[in-house]
C-alpha atoms as a PDB file:
ATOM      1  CA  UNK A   1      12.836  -2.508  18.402  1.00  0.00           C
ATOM      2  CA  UNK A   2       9.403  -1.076  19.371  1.00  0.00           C
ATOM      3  CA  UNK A   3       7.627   0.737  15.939  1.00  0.00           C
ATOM      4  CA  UNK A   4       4.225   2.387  16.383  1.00  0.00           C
ATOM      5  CA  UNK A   5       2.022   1.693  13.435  1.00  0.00           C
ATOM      6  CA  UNK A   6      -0.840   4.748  12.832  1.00  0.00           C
ATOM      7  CA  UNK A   7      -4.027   3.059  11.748  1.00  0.00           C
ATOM      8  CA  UNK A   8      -5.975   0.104  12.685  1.00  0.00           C
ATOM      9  CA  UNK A   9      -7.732  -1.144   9.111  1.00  0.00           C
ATOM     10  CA  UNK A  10      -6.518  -4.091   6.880  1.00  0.00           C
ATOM     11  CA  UNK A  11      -3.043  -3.496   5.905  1.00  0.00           C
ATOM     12  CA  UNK A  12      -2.298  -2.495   9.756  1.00  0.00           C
ATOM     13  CA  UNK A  13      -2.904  -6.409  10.431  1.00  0.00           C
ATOM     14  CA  UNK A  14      -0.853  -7.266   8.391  1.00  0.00           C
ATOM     15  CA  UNK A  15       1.714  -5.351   9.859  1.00  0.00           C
ATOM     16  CA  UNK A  16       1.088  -6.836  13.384  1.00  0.00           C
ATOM     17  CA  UNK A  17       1.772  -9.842  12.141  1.00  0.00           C
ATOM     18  CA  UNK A  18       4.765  -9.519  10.524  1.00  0.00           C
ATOM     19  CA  UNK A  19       6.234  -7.194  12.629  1.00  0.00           C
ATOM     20  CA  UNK A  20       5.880  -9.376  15.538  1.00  0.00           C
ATOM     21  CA  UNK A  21       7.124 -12.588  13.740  1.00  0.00           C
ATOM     22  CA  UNK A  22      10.447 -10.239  13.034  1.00  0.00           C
ATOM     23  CA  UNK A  23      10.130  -9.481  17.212  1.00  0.00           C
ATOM     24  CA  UNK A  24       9.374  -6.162  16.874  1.00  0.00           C
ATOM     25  CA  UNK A  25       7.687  -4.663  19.199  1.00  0.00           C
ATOM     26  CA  UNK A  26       4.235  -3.117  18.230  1.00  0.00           C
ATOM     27  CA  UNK A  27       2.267  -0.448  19.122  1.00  0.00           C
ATOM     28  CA  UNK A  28      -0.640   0.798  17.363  1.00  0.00           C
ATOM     29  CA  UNK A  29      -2.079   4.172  17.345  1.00  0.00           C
ATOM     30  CA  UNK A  30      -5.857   4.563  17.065  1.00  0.00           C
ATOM     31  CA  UNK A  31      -8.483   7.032  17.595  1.00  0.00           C
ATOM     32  CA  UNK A  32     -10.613   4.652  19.917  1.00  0.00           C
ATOM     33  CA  UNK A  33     -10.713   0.968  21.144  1.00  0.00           C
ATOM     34  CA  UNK A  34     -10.231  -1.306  18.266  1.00  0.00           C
ATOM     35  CA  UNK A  35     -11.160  -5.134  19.106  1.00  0.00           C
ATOM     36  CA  UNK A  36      -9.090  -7.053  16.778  1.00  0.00           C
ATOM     37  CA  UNK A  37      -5.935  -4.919  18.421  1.00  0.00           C
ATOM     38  CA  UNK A  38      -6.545  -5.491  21.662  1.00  0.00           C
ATOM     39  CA  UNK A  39      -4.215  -8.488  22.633  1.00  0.00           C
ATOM     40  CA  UNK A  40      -1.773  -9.165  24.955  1.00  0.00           C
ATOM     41  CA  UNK A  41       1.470  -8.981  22.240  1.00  0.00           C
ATOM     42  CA  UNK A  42       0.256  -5.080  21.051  1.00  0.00           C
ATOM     43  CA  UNK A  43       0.007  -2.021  22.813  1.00  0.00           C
ATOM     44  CA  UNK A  44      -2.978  -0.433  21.659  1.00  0.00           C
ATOM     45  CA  UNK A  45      -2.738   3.524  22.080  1.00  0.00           C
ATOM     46  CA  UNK A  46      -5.756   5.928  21.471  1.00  0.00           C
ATOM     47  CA  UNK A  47      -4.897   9.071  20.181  1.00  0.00           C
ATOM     48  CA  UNK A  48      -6.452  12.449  17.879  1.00  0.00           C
ATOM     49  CA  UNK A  49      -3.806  12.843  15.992  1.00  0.00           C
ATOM     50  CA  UNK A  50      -2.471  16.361  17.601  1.00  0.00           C
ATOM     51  CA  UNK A  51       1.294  16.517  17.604  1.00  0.00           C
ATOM     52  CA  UNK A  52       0.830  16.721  21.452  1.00  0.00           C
ATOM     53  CA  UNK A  53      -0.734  13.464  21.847  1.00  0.00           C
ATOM     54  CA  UNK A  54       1.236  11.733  19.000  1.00  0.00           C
ATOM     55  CA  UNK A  55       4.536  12.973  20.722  1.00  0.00           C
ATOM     56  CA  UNK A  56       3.283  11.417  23.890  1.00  0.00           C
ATOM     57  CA  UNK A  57       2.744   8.044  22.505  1.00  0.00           C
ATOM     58  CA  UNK A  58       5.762   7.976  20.509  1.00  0.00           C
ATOM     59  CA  UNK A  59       8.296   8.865  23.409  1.00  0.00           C
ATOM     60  CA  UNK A  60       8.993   5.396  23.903  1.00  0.00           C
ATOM     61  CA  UNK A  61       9.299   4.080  19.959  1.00  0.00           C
ATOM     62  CA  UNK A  62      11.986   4.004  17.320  1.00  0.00           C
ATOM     63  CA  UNK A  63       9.829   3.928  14.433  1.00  0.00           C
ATOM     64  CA  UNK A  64       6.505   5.113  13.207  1.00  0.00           C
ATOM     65  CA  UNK A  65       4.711   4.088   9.948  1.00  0.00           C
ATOM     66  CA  UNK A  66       1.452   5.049   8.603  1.00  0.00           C
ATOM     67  CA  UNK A  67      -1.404   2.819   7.443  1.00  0.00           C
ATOM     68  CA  UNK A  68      -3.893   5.330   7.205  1.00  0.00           C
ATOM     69  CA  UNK A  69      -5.258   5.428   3.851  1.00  0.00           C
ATOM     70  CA  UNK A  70      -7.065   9.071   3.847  1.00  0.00           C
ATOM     71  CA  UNK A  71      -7.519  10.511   0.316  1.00  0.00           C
ATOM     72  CA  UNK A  72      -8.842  13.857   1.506  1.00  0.00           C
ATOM     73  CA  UNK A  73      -6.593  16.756   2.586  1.00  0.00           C
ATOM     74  CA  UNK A  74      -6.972  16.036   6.177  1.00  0.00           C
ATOM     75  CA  UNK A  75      -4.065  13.395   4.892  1.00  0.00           C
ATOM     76  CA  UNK A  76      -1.960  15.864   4.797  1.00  0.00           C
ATOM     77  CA  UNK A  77      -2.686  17.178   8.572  1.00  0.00           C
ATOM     78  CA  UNK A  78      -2.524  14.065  10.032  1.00  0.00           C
ATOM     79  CA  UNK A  79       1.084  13.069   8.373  1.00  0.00           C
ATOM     80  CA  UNK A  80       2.358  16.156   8.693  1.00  0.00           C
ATOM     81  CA  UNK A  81       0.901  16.234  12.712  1.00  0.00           C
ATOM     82  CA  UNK A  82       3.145  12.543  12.465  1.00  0.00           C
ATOM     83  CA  UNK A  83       6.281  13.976  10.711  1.00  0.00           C
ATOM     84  CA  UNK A  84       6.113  16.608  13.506  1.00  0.00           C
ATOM     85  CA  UNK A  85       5.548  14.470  16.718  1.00  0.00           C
ATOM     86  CA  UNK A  86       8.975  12.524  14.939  1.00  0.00           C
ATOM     87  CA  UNK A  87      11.291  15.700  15.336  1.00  0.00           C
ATOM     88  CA  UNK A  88       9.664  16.159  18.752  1.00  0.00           C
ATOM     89  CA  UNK A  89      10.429  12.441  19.807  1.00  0.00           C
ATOM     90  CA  UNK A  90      13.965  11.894  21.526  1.00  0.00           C
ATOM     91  CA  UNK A  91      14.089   8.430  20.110  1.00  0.00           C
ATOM     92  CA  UNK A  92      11.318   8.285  16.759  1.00  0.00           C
ATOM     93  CA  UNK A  93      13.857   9.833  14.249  1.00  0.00           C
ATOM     94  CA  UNK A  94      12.133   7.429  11.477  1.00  0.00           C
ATOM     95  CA  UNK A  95       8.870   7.376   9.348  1.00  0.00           C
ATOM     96  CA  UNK A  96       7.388   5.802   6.668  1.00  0.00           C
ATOM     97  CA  UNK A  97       4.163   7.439   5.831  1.00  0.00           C
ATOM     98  CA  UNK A  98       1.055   6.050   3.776  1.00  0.00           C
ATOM     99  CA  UNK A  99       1.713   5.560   0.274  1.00  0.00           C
ATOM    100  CA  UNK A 100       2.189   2.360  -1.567  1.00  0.00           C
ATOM    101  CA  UNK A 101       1.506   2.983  -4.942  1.00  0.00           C
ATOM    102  CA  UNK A 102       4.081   2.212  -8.168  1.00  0.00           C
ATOM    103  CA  UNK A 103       6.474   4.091  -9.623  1.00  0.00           C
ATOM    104  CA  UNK A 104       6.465   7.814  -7.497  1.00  0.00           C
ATOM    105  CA  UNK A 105       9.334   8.894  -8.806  1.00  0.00           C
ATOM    106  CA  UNK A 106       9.001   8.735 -12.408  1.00  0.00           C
ATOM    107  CA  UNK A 107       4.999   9.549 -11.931  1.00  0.00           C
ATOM    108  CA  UNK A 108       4.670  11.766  -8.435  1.00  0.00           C
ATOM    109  CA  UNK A 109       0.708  12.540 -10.255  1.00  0.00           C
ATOM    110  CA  UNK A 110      -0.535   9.267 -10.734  1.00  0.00           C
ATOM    111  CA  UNK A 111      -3.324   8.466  -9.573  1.00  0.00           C
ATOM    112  CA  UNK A 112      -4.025  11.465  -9.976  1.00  0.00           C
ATOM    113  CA  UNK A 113      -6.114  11.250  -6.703  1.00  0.00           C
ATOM    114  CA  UNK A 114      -3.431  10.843  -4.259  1.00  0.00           C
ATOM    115  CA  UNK A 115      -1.229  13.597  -5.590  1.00  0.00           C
ATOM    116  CA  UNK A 116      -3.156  16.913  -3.885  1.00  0.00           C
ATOM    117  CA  UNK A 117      -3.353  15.002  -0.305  1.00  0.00           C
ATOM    118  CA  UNK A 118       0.425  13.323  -0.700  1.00  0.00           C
ATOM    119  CA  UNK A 119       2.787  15.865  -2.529  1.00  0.00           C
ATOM    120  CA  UNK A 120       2.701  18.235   0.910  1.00  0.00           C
ATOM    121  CA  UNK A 121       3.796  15.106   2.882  1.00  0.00           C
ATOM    122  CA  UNK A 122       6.856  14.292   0.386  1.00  0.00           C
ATOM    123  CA  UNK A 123       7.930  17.841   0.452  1.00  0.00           C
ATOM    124  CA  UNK A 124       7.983  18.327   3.943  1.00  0.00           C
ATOM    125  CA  UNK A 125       9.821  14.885   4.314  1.00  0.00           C
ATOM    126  CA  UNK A 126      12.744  15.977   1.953  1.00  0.00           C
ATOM    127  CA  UNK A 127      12.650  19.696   3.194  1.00  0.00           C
ATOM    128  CA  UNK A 128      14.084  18.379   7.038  1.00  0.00           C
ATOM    129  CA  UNK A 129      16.775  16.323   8.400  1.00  0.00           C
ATOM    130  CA  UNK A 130      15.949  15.414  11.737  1.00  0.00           C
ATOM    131  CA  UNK A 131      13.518  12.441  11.244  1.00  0.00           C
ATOM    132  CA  UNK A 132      15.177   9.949   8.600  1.00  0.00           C
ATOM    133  CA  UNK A 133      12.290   8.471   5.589  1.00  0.00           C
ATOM    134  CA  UNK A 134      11.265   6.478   2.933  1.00  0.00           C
ATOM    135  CA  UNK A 135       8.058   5.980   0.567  1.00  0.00           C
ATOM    136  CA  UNK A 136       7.507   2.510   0.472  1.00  0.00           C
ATOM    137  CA  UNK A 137       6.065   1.438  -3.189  1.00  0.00           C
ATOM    138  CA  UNK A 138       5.150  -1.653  -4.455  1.00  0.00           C
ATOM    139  CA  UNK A 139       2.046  -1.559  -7.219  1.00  0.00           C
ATOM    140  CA  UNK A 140      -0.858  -2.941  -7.733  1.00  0.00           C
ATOM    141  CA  UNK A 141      -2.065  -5.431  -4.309  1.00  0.00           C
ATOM    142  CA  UNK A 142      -1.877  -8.825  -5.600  1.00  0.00           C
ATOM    143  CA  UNK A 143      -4.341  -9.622  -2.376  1.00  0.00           C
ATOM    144  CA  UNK A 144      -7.180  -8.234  -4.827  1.00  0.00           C
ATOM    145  CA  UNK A 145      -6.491 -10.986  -6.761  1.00  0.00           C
ATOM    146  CA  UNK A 146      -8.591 -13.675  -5.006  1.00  0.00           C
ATOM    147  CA  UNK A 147     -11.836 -13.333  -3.630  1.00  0.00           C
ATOM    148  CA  UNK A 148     -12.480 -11.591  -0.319  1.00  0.00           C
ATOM    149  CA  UNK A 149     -12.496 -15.038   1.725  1.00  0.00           C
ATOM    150  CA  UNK A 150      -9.201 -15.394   1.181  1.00  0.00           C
ATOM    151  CA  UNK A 151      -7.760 -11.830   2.396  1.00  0.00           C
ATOM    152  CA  UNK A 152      -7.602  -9.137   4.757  1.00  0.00           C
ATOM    153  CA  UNK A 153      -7.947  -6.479   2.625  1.00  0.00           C
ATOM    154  CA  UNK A 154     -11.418  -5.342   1.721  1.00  0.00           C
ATOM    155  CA  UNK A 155     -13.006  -4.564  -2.003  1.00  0.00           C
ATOM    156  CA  UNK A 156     -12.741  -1.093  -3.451  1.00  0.00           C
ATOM    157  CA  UNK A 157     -15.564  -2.514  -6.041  1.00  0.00           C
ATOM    158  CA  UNK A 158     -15.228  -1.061  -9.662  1.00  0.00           C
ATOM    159  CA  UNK A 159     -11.882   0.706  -8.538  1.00  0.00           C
ATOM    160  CA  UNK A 160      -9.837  -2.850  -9.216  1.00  0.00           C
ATOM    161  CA  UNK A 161     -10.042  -4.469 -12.833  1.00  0.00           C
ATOM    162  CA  UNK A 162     -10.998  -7.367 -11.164  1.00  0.00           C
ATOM    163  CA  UNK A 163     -14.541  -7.901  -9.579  1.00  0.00           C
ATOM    164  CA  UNK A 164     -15.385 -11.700  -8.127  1.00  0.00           C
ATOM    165  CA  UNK A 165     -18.974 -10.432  -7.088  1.00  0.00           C
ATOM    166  CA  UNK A 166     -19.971  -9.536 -10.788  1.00  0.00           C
ATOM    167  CA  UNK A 167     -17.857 -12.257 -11.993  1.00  0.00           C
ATOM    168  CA  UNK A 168     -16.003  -9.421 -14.453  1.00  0.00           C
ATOM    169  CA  UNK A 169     -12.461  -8.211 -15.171  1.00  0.00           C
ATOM    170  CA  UNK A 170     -12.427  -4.772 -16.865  1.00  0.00           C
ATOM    171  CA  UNK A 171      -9.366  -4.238 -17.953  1.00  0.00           C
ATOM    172  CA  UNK A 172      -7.932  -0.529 -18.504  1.00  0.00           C
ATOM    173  CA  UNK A 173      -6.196   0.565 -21.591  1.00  0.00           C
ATOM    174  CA  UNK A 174      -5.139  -2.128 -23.887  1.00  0.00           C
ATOM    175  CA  UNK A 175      -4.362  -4.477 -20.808  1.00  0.00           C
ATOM    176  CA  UNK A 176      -0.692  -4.902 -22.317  1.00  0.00           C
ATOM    177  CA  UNK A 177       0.317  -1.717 -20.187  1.00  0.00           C
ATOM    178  CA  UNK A 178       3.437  -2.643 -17.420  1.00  0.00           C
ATOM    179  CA  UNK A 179       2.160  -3.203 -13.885  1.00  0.00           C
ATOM    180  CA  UNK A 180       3.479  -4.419 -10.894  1.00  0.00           C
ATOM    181  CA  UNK A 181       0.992  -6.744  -8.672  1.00  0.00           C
ATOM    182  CA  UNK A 182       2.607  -7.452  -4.805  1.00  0.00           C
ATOM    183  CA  UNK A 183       0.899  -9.267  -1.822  1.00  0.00           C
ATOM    184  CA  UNK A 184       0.714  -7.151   1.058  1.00  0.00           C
ATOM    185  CA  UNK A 185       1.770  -9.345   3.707  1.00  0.00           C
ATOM    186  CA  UNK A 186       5.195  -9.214   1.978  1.00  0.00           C
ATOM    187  CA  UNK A 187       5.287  -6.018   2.167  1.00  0.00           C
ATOM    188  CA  UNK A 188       5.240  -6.370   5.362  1.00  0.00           C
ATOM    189  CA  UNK A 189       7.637  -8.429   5.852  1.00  0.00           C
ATOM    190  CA  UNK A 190       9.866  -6.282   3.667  1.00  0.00           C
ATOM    191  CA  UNK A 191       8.923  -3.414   6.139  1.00  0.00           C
ATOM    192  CA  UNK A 192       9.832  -5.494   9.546  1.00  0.00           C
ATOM    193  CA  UNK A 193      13.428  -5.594   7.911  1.00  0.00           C
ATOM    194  CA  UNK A 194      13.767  -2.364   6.502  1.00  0.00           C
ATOM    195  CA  UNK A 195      13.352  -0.985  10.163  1.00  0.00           C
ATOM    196  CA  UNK A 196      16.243  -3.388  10.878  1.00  0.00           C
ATOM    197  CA  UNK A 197      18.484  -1.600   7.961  1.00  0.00           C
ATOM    198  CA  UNK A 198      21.385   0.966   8.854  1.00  0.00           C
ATOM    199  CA  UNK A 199      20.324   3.550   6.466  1.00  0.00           C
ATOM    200  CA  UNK A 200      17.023   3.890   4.086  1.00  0.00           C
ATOM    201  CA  UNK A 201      16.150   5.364   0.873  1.00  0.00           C
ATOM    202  CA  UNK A 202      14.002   8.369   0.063  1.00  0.00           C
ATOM    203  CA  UNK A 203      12.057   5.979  -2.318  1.00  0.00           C
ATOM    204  CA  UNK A 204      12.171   1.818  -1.242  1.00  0.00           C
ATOM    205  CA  UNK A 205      10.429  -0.329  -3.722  1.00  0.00           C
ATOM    206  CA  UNK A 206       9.706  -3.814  -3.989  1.00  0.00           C
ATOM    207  CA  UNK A 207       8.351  -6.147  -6.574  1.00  0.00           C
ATOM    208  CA  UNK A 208       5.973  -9.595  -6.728  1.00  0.00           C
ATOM    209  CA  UNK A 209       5.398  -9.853 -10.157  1.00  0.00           C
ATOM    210  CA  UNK A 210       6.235  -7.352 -12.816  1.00  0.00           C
ATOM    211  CA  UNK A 211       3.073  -8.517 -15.544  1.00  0.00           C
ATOM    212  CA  UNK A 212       0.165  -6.963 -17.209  1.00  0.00           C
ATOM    213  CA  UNK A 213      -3.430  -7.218 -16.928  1.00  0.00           C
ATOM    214  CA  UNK A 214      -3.441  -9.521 -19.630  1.00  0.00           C
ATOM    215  CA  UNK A 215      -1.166 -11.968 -18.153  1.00  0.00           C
ATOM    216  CA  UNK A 216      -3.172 -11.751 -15.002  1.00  0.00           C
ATOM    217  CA  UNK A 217      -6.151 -12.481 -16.802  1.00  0.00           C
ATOM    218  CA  UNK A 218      -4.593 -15.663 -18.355  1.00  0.00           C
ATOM    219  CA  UNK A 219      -3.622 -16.872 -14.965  1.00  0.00           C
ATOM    220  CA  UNK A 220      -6.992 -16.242 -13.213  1.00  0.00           C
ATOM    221  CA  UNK A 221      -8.308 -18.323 -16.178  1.00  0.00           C
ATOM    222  CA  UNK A 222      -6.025 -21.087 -15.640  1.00  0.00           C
ATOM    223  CA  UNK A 223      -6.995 -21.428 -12.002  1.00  0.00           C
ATOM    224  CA  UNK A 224     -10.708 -21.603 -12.316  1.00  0.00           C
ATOM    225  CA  UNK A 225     -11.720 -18.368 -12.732  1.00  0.00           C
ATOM    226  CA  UNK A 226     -14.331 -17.632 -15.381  1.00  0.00           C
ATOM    227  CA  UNK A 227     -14.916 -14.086 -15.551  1.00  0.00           C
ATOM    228  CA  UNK A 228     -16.457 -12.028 -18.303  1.00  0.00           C
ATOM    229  CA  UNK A 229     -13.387 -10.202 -19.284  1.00  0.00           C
ATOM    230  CA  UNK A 230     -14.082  -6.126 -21.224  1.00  0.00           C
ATOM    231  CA  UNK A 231     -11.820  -3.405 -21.904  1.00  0.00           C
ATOM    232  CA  UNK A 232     -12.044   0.082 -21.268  1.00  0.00           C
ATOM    233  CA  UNK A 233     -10.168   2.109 -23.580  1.00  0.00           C
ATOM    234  CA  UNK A 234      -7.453   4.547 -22.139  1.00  0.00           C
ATOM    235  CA  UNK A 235      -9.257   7.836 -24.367  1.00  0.00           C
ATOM    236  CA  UNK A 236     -12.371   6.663 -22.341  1.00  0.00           C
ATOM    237  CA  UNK A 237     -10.722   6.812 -19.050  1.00  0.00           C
ATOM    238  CA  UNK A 238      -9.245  10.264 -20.006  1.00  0.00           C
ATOM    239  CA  UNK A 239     -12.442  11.856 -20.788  1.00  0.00           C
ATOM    240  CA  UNK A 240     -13.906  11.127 -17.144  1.00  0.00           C
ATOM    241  CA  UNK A 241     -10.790  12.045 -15.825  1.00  0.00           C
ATOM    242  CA  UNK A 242     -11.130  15.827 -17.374  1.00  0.00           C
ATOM    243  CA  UNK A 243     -14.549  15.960 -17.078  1.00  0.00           C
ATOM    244  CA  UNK A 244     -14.973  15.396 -13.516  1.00  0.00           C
ATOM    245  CA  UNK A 245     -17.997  17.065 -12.753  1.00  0.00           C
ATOM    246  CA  UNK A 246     -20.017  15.493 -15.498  1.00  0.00           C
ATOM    247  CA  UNK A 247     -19.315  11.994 -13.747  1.00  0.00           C
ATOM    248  CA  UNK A 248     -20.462  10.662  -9.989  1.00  0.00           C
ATOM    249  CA  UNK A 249     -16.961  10.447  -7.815  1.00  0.00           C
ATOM    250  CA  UNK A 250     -17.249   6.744  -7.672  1.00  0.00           C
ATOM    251  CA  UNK A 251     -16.981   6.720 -11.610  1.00  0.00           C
ATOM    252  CA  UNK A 252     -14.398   9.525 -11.368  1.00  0.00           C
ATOM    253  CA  UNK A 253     -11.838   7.277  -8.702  1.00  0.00           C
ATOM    254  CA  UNK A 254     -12.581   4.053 -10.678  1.00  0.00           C
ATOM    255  CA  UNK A 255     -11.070   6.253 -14.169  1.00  0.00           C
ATOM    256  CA  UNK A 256      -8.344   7.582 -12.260  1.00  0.00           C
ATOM    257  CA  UNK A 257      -7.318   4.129 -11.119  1.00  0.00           C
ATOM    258  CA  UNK A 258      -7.766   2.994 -14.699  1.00  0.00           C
ATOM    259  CA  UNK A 259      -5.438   5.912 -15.994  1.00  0.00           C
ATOM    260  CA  UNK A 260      -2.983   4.706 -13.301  1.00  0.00           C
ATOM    261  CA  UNK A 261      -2.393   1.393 -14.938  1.00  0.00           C
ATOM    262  CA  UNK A 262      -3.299   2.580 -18.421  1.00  0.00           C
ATOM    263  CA  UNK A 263      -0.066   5.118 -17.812  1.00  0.00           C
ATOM    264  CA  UNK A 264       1.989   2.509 -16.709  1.00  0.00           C
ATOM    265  CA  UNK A 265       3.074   4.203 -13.750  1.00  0.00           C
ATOM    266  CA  UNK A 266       1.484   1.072 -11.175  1.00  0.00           C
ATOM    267  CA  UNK A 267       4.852  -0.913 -12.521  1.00  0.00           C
ATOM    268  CA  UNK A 268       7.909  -0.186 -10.124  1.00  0.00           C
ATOM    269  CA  UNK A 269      10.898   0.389 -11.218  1.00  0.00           C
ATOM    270  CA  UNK A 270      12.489  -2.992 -11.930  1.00  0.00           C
ATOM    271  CA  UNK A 271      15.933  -2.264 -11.497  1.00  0.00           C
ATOM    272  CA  UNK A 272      15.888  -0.598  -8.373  1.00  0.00           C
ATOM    273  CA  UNK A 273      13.559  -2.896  -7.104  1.00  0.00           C
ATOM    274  CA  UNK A 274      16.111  -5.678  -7.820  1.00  0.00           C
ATOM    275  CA  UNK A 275      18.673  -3.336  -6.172  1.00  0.00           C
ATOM    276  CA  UNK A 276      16.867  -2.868  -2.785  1.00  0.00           C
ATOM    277  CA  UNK A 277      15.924  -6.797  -2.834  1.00  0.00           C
ATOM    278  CA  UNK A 278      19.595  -7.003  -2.645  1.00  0.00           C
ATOM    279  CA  UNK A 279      20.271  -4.338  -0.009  1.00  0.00           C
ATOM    280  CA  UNK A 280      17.274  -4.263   2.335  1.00  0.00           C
ATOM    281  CA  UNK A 281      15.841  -7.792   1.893  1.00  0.00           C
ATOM    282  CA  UNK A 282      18.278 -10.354   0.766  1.00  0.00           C
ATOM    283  CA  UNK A 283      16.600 -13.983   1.523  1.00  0.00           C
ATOM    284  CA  UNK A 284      13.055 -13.010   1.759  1.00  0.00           C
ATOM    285  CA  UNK A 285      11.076 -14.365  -1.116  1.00  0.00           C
ATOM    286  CA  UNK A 286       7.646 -12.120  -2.944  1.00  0.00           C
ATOM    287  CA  UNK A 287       5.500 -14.163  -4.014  1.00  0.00           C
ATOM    288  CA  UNK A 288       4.271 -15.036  -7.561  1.00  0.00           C
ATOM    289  CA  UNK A 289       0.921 -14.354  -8.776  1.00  0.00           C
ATOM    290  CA  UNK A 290       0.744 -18.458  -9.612  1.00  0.00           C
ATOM    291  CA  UNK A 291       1.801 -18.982  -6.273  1.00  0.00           C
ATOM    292  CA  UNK A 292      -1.440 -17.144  -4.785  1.00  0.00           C
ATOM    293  CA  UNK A 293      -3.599 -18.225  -7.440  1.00  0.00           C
ATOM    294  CA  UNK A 294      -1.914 -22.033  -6.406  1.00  0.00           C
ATOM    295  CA  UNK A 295      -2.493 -22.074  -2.402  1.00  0.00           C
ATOM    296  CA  UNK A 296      -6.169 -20.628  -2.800  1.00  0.00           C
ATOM    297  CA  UNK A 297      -6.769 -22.988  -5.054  1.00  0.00           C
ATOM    298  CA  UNK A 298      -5.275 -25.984  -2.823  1.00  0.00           C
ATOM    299  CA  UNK A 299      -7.000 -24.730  -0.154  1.00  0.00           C
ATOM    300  CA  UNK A 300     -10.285 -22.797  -0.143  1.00  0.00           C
ATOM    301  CA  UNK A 301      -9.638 -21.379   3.243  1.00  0.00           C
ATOM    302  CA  UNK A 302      -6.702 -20.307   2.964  1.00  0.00           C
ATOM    303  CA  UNK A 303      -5.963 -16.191   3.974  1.00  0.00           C
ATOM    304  CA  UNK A 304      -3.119 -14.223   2.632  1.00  0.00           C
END
């Protein structure tokens, strides 16, 4: 099966990988030459996004997902530009766009940030019938969780609780809120078989650890890490996030973020998640926080 990921930053590696350890075969759509996806095994495909050039590069695929992560309203032109070149497509009849978050179904708003420059997408998804979808969910990135050496994915700073620069955790809310922390490389994995399903689900979840930011901070204590650990209250949060202009946009994404596990909405649901571990990926195994925190730990250059 040949699937055509859209993006070329972190999580797109990821996918590579995976996808091509399930023997998929990948192609990756860019916007110009990308070194660390130009290898023999991927075919790299440059591209501005216009349904005209998307539908060219697509002819020859039977999937397309989306690891663009675009928090401005030109999200919604290039997904929608995607969901388009899909219907066009005589074989791409299935799309998973960007999402990734927790629980979209019981809290479509949160964070608040993506719900503007993602709502469009999900209501153009579930207003058509010729290209088949799913939002893939799966909380919180457990890769955050140890320090950049030891991942792909890149800092977003104050935005996570947890900062191994400053040495801090800042936990939202009470830090007894429900959240859901996954790696991202098994969500990738997850996504190399769900292409592989018969049929999908408007809304696929999966879980590594259903915890709280307490818990987390117990563990990260246990392995070694001493961090100065502070709370921000949720009422705190709140007031940045209605006050918007009387904060700087850095402090206004890092509240939202806060309100998002303050709310409780990063925590999948558990149930279904269970349900579609069962369905879609019966024998893979998510890891466990203590399992991360374990192999870096064991070994000090060891990536997720």
């Amino acid at each position: 099966m040949r699937i055509a990921i859209a993006g070329t930053g972190d999580v797109s590696k990821l996918f590579v990988e995976e996808f091509l350890k399930a023997s998929h075969e990948v192609v990756v759509l860019a916007r110009g030459p990308r070194e660390w996806f130009t290898r023999p095994d991927v075919a790299l495909r440059q591209t501005d996004y216009s349904v005209s050039s998307l539908t060219q590069y697509l002819e020859d695929c039977d999937g397309l997902i989306s690891a663009i992560q675009d928090n401005e309203m030109t999200n919604v032109n290039v997904h929608l530009a995607m969901l388009e070149a899909c219907k066009k497509s005589p074989k791409c009849k299935r799309f998973i766009p960007s999402e990734y978050i927790g629980d979209v179904e019981k809290y479509p708003e949160q964070p608040e940030f993506y719900f503007a420059n993602h709502q469009p997408i999900r209501d153009a998804l579930a207003a058509q019938k010729d290209v088949e979808w799913t939002l893939f969910n799966l909380g919180w990135l457990a890769d955050y969780l140890v320090p950049q050496k030891n991942r792909y994915i890149r800092n977003i700073d104050d935005a996570h609780p947890v900062n191994f620069n400053d040495k801090t955790m800042i936990i939202p809310g009470t830090g007894d809120e429900p959240i859901t922390c996954t790696a991202v490389r098994d969500g990738a994995k997850a996504i190399a078989h769900l292409f592989n399903a018969p049929a999908w689900e408007p809304v696929t979840y999966i879980s590594g650890e259903a915890t709280t930011w307490n818990q987390v901070k117990d563990l990260l204590a246990k392995h070694g890490n001493q961090l100065k650990i502070s709370y921000r209250p949720k009422a705190e949060l709140m007031d940045i996030v209605s006050n918007p202009t009387s904060h700087t946009p850095d402090d206004l994404v890092t509240a939202q973020f806060g309100m998002w596990s303050a709310s409780g909405s990063t925590r999948v649901p558990e149930e279904k998640a269970a349900a579609h571990k069962e369905k879609f990926f019966a024998g893979l195994q998510f890891q466990s926080i203590e399992e991360i925190l374990s192999a870096v730990e064991k070994d000090a250059e060891f990536v997720m």
